[in-house]
PDB file of N, CA and C in Angstrom:
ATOM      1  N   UNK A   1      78.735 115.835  63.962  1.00  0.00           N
ATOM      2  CA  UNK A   1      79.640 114.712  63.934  1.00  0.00           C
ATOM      3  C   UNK A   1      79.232 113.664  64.971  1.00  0.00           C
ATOM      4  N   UNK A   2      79.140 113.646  66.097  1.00  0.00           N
ATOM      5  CA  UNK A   2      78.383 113.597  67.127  1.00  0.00           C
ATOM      6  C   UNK A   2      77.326 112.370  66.637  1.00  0.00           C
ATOM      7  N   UNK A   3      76.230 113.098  65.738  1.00  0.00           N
ATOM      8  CA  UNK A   3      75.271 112.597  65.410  1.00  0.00           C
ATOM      9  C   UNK A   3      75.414 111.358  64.698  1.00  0.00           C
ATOM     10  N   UNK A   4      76.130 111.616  63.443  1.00  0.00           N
ATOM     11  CA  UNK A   4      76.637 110.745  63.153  1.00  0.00           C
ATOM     12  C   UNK A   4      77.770 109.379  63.538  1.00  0.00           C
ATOM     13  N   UNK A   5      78.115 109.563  64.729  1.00  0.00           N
ATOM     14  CA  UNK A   5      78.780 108.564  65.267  1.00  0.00           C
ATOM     15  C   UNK A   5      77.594 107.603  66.182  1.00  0.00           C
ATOM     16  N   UNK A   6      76.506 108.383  66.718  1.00  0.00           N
ATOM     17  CA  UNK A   6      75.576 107.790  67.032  1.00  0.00           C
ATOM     18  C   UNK A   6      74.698 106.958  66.256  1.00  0.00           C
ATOM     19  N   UNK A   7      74.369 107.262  65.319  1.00  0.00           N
ATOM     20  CA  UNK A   7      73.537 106.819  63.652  1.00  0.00           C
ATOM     21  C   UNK A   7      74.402 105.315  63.690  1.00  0.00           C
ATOM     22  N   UNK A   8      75.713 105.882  63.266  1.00  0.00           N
ATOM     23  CA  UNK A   8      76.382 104.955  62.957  1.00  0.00           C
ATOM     24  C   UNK A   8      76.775 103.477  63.894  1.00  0.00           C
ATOM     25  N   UNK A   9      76.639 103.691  65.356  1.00  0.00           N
ATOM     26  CA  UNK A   9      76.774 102.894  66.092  1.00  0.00           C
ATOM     27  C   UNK A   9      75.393 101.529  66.481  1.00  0.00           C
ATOM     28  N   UNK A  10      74.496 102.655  66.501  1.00  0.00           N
ATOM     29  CA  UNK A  10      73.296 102.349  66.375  1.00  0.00           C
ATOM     30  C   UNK A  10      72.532 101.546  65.603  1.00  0.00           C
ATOM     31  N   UNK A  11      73.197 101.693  63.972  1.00  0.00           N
ATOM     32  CA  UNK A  11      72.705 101.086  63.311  1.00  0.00           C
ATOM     33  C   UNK A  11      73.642 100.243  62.291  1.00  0.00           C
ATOM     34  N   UNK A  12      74.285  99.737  62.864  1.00  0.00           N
ATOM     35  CA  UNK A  12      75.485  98.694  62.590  1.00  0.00           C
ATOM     36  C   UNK A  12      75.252  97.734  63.916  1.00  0.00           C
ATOM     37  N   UNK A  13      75.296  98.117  65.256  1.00  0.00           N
ATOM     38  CA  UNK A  13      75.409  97.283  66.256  1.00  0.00           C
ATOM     39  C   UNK A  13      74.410  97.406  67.398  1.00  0.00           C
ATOM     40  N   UNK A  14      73.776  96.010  67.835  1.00  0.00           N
ATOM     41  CA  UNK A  14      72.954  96.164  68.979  1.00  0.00           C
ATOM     42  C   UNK A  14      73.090  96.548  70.165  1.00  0.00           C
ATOM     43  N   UNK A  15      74.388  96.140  70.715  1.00  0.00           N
ATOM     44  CA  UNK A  15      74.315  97.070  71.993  1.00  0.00           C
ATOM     45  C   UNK A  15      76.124  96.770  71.895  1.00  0.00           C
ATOM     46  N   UNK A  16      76.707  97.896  72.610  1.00  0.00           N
ATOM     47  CA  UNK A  16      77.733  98.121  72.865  1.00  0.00           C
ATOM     48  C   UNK A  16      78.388  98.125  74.767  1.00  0.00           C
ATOM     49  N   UNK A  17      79.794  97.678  74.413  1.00  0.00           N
ATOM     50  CA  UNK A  17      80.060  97.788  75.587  1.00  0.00           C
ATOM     51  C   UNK A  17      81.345  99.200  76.188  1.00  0.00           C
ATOM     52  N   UNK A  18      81.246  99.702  77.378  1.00  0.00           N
ATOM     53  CA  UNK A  18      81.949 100.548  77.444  1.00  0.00           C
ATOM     54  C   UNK A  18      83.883 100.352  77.331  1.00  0.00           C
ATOM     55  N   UNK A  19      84.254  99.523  77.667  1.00  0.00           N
ATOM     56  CA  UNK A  19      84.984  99.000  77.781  1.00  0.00           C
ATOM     57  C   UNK A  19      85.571  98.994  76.104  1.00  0.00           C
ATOM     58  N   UNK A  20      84.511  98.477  75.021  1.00  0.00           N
ATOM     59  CA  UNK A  20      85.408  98.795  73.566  1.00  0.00           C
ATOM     60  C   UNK A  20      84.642 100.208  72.840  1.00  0.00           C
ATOM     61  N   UNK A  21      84.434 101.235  73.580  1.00  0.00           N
ATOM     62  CA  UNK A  21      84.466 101.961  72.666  1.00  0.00           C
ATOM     63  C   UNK A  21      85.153 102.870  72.158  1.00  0.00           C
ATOM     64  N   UNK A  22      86.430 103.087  72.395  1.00  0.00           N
ATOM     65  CA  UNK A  22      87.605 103.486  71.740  1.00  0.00           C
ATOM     66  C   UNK A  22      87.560 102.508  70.402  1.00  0.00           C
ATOM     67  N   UNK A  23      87.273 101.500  70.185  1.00  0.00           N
ATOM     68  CA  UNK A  23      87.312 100.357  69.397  1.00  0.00           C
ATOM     69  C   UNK A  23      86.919 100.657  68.070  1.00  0.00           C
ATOM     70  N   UNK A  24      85.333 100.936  68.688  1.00  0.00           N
ATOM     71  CA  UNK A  24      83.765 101.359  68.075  1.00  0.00           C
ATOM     72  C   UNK A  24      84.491 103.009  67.493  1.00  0.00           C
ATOM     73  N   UNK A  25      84.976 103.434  68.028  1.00  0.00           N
ATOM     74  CA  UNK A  25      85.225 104.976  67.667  1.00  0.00           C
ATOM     75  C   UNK A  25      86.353 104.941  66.774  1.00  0.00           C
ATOM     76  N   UNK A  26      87.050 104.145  66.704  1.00  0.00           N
ATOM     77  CA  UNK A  26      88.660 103.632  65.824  1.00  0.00           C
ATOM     78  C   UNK A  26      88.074 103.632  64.437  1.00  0.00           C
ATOM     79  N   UNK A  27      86.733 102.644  64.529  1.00  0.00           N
ATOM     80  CA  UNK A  27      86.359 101.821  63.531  1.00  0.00           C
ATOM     81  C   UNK A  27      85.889 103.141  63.058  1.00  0.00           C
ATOM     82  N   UNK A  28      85.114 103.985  62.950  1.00  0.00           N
ATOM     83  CA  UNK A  28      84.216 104.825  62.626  1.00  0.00           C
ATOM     84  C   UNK A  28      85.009 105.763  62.245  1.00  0.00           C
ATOM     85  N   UNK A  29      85.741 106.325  62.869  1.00  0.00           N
ATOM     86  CA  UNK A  29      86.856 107.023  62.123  1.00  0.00           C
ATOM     87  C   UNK A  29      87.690 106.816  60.993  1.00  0.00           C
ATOM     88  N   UNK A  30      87.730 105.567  61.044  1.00  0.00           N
ATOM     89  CA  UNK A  30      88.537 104.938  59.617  1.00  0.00           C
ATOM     90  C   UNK A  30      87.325 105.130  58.432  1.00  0.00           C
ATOM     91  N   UNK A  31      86.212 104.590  59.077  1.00  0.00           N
ATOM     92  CA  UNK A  31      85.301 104.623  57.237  1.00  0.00           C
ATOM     93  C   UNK A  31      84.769 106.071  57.092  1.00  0.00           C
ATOM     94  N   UNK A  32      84.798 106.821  58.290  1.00  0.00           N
ATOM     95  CA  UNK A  32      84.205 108.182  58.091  1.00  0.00           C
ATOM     96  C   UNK A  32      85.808 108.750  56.875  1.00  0.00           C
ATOM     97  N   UNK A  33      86.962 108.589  57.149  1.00  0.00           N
ATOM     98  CA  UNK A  33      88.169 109.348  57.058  1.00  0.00           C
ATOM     99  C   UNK A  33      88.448 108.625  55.246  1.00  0.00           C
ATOM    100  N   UNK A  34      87.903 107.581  55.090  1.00  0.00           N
ATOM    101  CA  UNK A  34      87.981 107.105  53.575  1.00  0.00           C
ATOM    102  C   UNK A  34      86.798 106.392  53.165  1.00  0.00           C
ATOM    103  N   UNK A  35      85.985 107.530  53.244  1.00  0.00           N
ATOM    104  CA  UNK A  35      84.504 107.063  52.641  1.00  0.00           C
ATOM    105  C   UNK A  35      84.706 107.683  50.769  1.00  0.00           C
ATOM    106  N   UNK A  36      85.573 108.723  50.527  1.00  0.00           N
ATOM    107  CA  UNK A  36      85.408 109.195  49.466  1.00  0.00           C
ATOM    108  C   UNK A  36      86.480 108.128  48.699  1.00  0.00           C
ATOM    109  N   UNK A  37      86.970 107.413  48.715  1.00  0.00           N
ATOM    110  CA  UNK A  37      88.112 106.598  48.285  1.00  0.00           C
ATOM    111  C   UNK A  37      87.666 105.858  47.493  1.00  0.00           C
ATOM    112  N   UNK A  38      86.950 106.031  46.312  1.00  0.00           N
ATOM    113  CA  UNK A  38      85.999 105.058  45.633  1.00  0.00           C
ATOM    114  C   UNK A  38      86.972 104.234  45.069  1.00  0.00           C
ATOM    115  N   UNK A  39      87.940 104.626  44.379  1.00  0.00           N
ATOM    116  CA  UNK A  39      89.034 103.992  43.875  1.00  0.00           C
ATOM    117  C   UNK A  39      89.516 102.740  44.600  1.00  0.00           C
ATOM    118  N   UNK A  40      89.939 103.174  45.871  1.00  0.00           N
ATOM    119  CA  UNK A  40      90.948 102.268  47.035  1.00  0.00           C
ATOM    120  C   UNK A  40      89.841 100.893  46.851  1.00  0.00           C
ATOM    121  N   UNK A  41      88.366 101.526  47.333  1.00  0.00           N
ATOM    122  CA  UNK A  41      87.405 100.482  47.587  1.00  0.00           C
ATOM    123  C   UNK A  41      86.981  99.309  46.475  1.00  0.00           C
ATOM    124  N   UNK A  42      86.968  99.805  44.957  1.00  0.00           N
ATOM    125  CA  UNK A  42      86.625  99.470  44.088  1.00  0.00           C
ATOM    126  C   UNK A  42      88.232  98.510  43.891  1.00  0.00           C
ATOM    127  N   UNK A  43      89.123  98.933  44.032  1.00  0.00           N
ATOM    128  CA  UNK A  43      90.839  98.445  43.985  1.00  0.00           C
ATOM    129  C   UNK A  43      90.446  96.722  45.019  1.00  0.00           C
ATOM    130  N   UNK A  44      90.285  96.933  46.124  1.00  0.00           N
ATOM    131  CA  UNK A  44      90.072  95.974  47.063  1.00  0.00           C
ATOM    132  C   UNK A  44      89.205  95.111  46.924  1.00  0.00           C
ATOM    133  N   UNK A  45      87.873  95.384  46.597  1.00  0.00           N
ATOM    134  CA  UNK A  45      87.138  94.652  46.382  1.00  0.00           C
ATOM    135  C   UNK A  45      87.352  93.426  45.225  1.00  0.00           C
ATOM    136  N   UNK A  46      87.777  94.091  44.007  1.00  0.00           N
ATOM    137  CA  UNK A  46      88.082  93.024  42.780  1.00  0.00           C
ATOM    138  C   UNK A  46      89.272  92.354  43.348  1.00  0.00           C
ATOM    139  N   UNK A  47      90.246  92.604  43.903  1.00  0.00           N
ATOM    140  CA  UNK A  47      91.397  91.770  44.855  1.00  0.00           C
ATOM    141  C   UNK A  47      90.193  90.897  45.884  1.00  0.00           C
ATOM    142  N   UNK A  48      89.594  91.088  46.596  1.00  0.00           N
ATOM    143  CA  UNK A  48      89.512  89.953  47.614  1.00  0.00           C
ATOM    144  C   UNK A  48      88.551  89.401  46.617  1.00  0.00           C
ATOM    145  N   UNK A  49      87.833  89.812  45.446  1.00  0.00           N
ATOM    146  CA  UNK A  49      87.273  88.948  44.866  1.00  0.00           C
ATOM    147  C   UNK A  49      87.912  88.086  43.845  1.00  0.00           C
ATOM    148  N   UNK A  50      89.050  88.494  43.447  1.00  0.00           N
ATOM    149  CA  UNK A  50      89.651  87.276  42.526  1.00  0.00           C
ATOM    150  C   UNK A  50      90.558  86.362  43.858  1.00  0.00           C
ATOM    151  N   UNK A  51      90.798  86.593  45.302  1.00  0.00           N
ATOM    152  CA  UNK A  51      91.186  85.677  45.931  1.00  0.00           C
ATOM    153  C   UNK A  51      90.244  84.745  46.465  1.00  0.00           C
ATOM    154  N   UNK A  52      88.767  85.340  46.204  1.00  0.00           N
ATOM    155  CA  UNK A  52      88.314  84.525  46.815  1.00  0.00           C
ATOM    156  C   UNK A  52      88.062  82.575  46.214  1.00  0.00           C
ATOM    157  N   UNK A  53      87.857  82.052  46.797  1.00  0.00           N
ATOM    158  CA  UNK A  53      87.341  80.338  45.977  1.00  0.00           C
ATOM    159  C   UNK A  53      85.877  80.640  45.511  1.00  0.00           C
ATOM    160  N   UNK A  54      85.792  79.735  44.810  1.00  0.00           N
ATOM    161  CA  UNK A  54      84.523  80.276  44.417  1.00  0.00           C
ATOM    162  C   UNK A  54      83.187  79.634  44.913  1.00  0.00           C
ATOM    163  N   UNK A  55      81.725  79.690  44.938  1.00  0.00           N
ATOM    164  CA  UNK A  55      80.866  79.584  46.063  1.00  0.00           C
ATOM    165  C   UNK A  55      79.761  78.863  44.876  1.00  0.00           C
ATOM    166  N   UNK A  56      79.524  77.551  45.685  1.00  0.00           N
ATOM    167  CA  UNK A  56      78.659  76.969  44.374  1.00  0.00           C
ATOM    168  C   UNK A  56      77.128  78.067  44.806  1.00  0.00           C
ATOM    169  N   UNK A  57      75.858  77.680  43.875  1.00  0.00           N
ATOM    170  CA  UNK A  57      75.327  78.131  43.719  1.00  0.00           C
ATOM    171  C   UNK A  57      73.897  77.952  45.015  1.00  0.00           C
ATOM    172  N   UNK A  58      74.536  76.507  44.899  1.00  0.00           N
ATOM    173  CA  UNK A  58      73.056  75.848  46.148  1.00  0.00           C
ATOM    174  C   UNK A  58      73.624  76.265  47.901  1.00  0.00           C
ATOM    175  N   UNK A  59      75.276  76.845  47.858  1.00  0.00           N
ATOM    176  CA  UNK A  59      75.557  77.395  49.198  1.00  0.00           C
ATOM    177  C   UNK A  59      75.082  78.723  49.538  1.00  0.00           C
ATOM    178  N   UNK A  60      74.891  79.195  48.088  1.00  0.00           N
ATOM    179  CA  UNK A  60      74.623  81.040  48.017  1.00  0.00           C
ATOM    180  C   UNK A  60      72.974  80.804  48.273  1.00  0.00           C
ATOM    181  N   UNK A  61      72.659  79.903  48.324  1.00  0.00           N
ATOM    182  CA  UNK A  61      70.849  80.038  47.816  1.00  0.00           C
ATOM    183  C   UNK A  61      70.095  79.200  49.403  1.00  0.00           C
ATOM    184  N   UNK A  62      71.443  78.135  49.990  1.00  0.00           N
ATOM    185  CA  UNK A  62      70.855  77.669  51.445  1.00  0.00           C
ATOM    186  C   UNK A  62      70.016  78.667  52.455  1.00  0.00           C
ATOM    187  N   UNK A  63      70.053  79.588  52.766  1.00  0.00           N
ATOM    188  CA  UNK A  63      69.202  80.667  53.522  1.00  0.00           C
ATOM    189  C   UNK A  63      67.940  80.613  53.135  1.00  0.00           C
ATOM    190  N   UNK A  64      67.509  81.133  51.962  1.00  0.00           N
ATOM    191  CA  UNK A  64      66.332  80.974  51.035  1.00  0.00           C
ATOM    192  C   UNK A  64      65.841  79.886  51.238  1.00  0.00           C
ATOM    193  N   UNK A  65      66.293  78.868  51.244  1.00  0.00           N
ATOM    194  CA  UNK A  65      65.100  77.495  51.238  1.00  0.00           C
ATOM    195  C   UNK A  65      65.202  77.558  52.359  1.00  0.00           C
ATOM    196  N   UNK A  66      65.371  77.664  53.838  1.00  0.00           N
ATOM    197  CA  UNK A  66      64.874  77.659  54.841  1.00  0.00           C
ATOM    198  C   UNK A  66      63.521  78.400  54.740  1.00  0.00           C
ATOM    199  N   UNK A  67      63.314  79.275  53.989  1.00  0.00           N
ATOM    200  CA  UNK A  67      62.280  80.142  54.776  1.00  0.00           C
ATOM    201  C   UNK A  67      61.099  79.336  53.858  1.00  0.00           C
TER     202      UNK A  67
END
């Protein structure tokens, strides 16, 4: 478990401070505790996606022409 809180910190965030890691450990506990929730996730997602406005095509694609 251990391991995985390390994995997980590690490779989500560059450096951490001591001060929030109750924070960091809150967070990790929540997606470790409803990772199997495919439902809830799949439920939420089509909700924040029909709230969202919608995104023209040349805002989704600005990144790309930089490079």
């Amino acid at each position: 478990m251990i391991g995985n809180v390390k994995n997980s910190i590690k490779g989500t965030y560059h450096a951490i401070r001591e001060k929030h890691i109750p924070r960091y450990l809150g967070e990790f506990c929540f997606r470790f505790n409803y990772r199997f929730r495919v439902e809830d996730i799949f439920n939420t997602l089509i909700k924040c996606g029909a709230k969202s406005p919608p995104m023209p095509e040349k805002l989704l694609t600005l990144a790309e022409s930089r490079w």
